[in-house]
Protein backbone atom coordinates (compact mmCIF):
# COMPACT_ATOMS: atom_id res chain seq x y z
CA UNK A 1 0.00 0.00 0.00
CA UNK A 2 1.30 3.41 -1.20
CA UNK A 3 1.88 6.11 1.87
CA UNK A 4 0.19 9.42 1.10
CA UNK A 5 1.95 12.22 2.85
CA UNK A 6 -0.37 14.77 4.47
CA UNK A 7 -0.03 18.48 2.90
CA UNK A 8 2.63 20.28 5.22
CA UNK A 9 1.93 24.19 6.54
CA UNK A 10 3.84 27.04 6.80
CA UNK A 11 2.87 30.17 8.33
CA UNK A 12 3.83 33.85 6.90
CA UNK A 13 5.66 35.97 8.95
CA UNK A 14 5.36 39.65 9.31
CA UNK A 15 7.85 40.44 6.86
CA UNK A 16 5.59 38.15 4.60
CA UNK A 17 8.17 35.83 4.27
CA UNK A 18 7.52 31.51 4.47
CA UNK A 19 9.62 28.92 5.05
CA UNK A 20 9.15 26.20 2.61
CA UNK A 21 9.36 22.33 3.88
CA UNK A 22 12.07 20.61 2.65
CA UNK A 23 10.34 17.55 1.48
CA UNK A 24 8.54 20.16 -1.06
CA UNK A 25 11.68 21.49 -2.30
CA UNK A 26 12.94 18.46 -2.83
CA UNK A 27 10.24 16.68 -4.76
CA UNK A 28 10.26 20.18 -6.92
CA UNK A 29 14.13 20.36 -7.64
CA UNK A 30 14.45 23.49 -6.29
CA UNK A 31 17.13 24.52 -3.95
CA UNK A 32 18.61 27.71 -2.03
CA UNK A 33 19.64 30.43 -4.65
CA UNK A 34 17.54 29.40 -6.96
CA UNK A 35 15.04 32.46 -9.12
CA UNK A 36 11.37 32.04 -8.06
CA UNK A 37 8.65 33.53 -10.39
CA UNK A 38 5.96 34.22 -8.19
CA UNK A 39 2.05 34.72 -9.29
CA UNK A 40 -1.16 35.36 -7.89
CA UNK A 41 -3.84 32.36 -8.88
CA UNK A 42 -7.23 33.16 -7.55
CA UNK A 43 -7.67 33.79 -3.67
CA UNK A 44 -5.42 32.07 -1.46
CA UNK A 45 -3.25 30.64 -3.95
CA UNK A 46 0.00 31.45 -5.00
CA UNK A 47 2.17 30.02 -7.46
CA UNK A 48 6.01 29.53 -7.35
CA UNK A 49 8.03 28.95 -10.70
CA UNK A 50 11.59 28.47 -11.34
CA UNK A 51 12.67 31.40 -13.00
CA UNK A 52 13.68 31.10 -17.08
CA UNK A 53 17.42 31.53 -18.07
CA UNK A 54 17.58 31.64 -21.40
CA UNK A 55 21.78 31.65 -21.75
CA UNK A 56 21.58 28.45 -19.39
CA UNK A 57 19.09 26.61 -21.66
CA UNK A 58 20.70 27.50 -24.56
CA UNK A 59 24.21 27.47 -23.87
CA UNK A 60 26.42 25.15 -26.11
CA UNK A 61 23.58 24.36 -28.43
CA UNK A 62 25.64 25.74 -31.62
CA UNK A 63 28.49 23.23 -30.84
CA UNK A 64 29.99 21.94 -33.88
CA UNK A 65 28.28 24.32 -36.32
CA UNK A 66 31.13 26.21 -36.91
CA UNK A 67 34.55 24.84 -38.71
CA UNK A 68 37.40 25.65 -36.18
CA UNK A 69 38.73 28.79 -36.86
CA UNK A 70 35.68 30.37 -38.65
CA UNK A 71 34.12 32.15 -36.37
CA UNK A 72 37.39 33.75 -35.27
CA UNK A 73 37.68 35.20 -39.17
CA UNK A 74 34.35 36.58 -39.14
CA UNK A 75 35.35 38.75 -36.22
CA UNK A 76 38.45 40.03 -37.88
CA UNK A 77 35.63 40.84 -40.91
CA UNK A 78 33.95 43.27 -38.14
CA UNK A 79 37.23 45.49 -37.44
């Protein structure tokens, strides 16, 4: 039989900030340091998103498009 883990609470303080339980951050991937889009979804709901970053996600995806040494004369083109 599967255990289902009751929903955990956390309580905002008065500098609205909330302490999120491990076990959630975990299960999410999310860790300390980490961007956090946050939006508004109807009353008393809030949504937390990883924040984009486009240079990570794209970030070696041209390897091997270039010859060696090509891209380095198509700078010396610019000056």
């Amino acid at each position: 039989m599967e255990t289902v883990k009751a929903p955990r609470t956390c309580k905002v303080s008065s500098k609205n900030q909330i302490t999120i339980p491990v076990d959630a951050l975990a299960a999410t991937g999310i860790g300390a340091g980490d961007r956090l889009v946050v939006s508004a979804d109807g009353a008393g709901r809030i949504v937390l998103e990883t924040e984009r970053n486009p240079i990570r996600e794209f970030a070696g995806a041209m390897t091997g498009c270039w010859e060696p040494g090509e891209l380095d004369r198509l700078r010396e083109e610019w000056d």
